[in-house]
Protein backbone atom coordinates (compact mmCIF):
# COMPACT_ATOMS: atom_id res chain seq x y z
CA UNK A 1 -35.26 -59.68 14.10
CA UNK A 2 -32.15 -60.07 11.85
CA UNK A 3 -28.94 -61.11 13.74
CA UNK A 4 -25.24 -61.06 12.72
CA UNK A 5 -24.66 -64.25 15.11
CA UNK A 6 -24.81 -67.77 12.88
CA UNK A 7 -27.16 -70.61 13.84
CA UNK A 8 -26.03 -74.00 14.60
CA UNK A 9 -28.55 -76.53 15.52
CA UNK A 10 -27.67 -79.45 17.06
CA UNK A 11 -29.69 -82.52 18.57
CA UNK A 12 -28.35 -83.35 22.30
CA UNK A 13 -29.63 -86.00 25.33
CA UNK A 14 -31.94 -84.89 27.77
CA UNK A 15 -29.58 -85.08 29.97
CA UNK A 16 -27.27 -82.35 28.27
CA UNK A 17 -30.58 -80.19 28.08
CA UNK A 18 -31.17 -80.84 31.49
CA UNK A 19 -27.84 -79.94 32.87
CA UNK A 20 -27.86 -76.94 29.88
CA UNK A 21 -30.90 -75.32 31.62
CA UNK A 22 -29.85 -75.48 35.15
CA UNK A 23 -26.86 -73.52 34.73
CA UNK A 24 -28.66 -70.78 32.35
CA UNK A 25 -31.33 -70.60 35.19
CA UNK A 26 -28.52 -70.46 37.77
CA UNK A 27 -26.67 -67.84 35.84
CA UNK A 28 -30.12 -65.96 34.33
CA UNK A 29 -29.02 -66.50 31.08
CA UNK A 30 -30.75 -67.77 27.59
CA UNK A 31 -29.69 -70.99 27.30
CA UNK A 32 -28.72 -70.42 23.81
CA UNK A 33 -26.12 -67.72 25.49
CA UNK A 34 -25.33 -70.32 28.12
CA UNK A 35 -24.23 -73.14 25.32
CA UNK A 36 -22.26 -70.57 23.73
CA UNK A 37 -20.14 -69.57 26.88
CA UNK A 38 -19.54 -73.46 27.17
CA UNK A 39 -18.52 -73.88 23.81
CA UNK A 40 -16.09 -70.93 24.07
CA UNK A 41 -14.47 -72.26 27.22
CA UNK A 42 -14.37 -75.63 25.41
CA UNK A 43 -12.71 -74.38 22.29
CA UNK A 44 -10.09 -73.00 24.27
CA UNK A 45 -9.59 -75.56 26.11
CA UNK A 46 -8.79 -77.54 22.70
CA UNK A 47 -6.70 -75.14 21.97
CA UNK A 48 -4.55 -75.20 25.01
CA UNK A 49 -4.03 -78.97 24.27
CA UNK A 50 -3.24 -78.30 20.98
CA UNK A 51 -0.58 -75.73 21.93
CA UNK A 52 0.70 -78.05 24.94
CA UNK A 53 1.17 -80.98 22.34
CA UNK A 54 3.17 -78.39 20.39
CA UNK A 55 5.59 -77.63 23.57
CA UNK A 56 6.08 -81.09 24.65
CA UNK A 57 7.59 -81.75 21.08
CA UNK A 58 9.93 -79.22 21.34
CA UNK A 59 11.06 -79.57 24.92
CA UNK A 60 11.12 -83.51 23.77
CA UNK A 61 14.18 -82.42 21.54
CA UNK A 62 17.70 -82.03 22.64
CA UNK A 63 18.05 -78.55 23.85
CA UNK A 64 20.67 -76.81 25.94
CA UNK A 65 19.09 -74.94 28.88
CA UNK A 66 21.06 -71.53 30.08
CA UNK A 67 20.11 -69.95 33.62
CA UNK A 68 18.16 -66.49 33.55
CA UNK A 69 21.49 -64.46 34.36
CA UNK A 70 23.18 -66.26 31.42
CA UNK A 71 19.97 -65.73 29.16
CA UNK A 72 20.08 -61.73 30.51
CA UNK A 73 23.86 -60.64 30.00
């Protein structure tokens, strides 16, 4: 059966696979859906790090803070 989703395979300790199984079984999931729920939540994850890097250079930089009634009038 043709699919739309791309393959990726990749060699991990039996100890991932282990681990990988349990929570598919826990969650009655494939574990091929299973790895790709974790590697969702761990690309955003990245992401958030990325994007918190970002912020903590700007706030880093000399910046004049104003109160929320000053920021609203």
């Amino acid at each position: 059966m043709a699919t739309l989703k791309k393959r990726i395979n990749i060699s991990v300790s039996d100890a991932v696979e282990q681990a990988v199984a349990l929570l598919a079984k826990r969650d009655d999931v494939p574990q091929a859906t299973k790895v790709t729920e974790l590697l969702e939540l761990a690309l955003e994850l990245e992401e958030d790090t990325f994007f918190g890097l970002i912020a903590r250079e700007r706030l880093s930089k000399k910046v004049s803070w104003k109160s929320h009634s000053e920021a609203w009038k």
